[in-house]
Protein backbone atom coordinates (compact mmCIF):
# COMPACT_ATOMS: atom_id res chain seq x y z
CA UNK A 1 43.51 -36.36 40.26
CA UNK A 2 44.96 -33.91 42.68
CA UNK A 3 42.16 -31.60 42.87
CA UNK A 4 39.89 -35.09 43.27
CA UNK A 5 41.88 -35.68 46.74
CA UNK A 6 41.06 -31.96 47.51
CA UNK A 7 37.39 -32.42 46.97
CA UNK A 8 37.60 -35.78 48.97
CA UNK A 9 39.84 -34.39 51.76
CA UNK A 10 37.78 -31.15 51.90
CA UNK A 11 34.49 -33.23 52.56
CA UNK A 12 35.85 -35.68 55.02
CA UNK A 13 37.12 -33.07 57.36
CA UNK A 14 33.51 -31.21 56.65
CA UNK A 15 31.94 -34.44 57.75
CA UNK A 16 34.18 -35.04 60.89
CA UNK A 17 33.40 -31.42 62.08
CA UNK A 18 29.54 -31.16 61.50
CA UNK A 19 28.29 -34.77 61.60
CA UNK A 20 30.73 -37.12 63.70
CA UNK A 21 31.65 -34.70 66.50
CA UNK A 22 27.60 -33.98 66.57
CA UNK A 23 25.19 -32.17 65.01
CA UNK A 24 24.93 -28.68 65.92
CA UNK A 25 21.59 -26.84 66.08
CA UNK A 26 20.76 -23.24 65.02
CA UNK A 27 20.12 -23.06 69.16
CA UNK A 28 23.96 -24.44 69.68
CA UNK A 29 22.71 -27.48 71.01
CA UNK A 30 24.35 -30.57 69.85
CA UNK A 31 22.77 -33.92 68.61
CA UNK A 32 24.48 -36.86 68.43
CA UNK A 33 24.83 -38.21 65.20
CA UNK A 34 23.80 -41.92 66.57
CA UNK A 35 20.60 -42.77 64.79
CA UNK A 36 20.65 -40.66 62.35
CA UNK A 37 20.32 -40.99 58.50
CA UNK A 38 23.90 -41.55 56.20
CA UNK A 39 24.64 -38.16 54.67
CA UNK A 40 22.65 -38.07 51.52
CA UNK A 41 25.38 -36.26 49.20
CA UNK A 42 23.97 -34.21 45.95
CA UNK A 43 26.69 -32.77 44.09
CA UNK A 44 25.39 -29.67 42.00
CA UNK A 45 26.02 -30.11 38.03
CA UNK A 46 28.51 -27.89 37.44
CA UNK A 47 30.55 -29.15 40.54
CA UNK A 48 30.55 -25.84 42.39
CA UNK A 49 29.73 -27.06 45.39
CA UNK A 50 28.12 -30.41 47.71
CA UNK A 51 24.30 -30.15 49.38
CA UNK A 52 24.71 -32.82 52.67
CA UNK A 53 21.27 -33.98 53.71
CA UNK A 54 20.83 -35.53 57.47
CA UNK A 55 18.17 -36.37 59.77
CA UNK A 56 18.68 -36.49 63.07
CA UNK A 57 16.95 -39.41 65.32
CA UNK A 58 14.85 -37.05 66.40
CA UNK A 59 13.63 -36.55 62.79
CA UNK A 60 15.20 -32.56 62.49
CA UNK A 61 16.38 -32.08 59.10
CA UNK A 62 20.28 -31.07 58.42
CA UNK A 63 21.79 -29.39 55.53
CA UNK A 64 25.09 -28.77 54.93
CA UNK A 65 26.93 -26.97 51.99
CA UNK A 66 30.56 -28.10 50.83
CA UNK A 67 32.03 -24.96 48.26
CA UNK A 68 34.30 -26.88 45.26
CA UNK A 69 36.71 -24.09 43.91
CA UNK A 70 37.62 -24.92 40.90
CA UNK A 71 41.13 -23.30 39.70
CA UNK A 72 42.08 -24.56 36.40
């Protein structure tokens, strides 16, 4: 349950950064988030890490990558 909260805690601050506070291009230009998709999350099958899919109102694709680790 505690490494759950991690994950969760992990992701929201990864979300805050790169999607709410505005997307940042590969130029450094920065696109609000208004009008864009909902973060498509795809969580990879052996949990090593989250793909974030986005698209921007101006139809450019985002994709972000969340690392898990995983000490058991």
């Amino acid at each position: 349950m505690a490494k759950t909260q991690e994950v969760i805690g992990s992701l929201w601050e990864g979300l805050y950064k790169h999607y709410f506070l505005g997307l940042k291009t590969k130029e450094g230009k920065v696109i609000s988030p208004i009008g864009s998709t909902m973060p498509l999350l795809l969580f990879a099958k052996d949990y090593s890490h989250i793909v974030i899919l986005i698209q921007a109102e101006n139809s450019q694709p985002f994709k972000l990558l969340q690392n898990i680790q995983l000490n058991d």
